[in-house]
N, C-alpha and C. Protein backbone atom coordinates (compact mmCIF):
# COMPACT_ATOMS: atom_id res chain seq x y z
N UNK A 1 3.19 35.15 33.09
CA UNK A 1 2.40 34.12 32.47
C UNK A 1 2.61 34.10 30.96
N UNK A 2 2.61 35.22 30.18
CA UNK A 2 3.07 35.34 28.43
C UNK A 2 3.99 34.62 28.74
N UNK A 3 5.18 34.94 29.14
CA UNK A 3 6.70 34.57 29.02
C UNK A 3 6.88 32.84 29.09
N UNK A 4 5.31 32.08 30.03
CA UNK A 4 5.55 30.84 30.01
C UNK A 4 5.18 30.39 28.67
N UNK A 5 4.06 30.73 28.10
CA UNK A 5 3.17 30.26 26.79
C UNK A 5 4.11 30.83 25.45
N UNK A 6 4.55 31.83 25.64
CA UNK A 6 5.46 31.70 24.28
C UNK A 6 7.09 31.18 24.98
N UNK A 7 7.30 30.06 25.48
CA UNK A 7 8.26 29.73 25.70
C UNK A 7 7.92 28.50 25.69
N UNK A 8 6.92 27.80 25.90
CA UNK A 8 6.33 26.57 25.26
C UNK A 8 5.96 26.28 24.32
N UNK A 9 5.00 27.56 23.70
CA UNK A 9 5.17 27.79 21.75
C UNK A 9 6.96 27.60 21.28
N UNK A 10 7.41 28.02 21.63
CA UNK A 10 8.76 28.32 20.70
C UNK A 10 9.27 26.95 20.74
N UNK A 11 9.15 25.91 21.90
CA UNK A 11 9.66 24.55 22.00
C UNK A 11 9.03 23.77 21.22
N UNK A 12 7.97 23.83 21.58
CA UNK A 12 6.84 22.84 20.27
C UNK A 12 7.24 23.65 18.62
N UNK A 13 7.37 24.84 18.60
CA UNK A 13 7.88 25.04 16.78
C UNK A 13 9.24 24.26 16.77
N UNK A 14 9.97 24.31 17.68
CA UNK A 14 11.40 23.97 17.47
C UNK A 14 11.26 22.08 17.34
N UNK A 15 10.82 21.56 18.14
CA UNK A 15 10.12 20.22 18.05
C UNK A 15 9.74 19.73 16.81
N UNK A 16 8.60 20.59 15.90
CA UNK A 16 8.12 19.98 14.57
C UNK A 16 9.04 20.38 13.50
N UNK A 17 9.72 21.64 13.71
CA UNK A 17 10.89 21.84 13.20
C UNK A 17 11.91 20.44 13.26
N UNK A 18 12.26 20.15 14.12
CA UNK A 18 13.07 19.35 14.22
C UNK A 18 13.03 17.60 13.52
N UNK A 19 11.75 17.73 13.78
CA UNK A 19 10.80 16.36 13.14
C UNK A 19 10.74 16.72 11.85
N UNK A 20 10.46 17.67 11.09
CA UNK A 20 9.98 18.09 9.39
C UNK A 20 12.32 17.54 8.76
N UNK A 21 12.93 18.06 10.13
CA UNK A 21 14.55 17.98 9.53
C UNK A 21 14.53 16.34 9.36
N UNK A 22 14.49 15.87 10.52
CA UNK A 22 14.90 14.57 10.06
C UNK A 22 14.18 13.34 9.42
N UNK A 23 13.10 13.74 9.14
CA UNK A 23 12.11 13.03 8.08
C UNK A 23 12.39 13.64 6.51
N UNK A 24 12.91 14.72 6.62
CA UNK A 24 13.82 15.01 5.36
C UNK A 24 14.88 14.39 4.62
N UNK A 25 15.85 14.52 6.23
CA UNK A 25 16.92 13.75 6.15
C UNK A 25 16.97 11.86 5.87
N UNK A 26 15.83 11.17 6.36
CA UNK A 26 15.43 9.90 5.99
C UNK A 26 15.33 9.75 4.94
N UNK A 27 14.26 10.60 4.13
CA UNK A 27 13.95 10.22 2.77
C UNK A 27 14.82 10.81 1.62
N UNK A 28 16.53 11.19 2.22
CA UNK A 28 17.38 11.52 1.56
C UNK A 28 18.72 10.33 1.55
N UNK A 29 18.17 9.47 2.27
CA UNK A 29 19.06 8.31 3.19
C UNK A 29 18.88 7.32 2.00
N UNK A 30 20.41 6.40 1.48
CA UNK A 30 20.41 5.21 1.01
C UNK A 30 20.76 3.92 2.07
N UNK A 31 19.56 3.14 1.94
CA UNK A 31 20.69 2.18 3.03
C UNK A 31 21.74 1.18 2.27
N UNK A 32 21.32 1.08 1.25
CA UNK A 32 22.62 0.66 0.14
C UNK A 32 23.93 0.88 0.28
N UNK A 33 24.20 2.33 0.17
CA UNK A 33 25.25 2.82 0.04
C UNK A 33 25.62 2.79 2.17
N UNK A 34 24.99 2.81 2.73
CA UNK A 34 24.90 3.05 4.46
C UNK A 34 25.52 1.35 4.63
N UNK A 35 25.02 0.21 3.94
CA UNK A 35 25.45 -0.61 3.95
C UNK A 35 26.92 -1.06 3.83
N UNK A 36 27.18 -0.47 2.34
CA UNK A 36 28.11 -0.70 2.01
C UNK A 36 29.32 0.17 2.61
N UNK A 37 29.19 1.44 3.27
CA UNK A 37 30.09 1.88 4.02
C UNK A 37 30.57 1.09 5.47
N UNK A 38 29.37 0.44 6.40
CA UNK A 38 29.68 -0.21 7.41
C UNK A 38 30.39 -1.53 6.99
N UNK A 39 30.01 -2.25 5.85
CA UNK A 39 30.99 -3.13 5.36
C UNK A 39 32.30 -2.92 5.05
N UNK A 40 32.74 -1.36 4.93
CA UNK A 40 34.03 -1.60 4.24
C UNK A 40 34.88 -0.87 5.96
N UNK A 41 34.18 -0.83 6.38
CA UNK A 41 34.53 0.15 8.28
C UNK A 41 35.55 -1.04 8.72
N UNK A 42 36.35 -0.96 9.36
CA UNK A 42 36.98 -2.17 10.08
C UNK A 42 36.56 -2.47 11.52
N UNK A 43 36.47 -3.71 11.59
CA UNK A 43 36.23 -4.71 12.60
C UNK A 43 36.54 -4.37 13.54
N UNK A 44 37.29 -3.52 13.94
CA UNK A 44 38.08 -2.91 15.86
C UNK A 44 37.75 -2.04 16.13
N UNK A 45 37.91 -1.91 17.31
CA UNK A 45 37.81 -0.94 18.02
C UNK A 45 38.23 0.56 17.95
N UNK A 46 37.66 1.52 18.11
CA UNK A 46 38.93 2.69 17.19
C UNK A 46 40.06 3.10 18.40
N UNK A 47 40.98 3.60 17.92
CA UNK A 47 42.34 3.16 18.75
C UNK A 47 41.67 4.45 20.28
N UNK A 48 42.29 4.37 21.36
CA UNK A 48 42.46 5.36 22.29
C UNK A 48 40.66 4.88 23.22
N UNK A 49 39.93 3.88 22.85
CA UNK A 49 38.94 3.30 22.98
C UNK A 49 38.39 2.44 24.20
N UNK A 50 39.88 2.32 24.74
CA UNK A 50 40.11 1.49 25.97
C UNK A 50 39.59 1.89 27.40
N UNK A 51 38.72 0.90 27.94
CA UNK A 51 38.78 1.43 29.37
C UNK A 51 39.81 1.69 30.13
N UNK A 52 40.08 1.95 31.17
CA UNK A 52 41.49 2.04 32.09
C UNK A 52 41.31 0.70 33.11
N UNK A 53 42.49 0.22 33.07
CA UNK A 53 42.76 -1.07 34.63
C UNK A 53 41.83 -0.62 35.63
């Protein structure tokens, strides 16, 4: 029974852990510059991309 409750603790730290990373990572984010990279990306497909016949 321990082994279940700190194995559900450790998921939920790893969880808000995970949430505190990428709410970090957001408010480190330009969409300016995010913009201007998908604008300069080219239009196709990237090569090897293809379904098969």
């Amino acid at each position: 029974m321990n082994q279940f409750f700190v194995t559900a603790i450790a998921e939920k730290i790893s969880a808000l852990k995970t949430e505190a990373y990428f709410h970090e990572r957001q408010a480190r984010g330009d969409l300016a510059a995010f913009d201007a990279w998908l604008a300069a990306s080219p239009d196709a497909p990237p090569p090897g991309d293809e379904l098969p016949d």
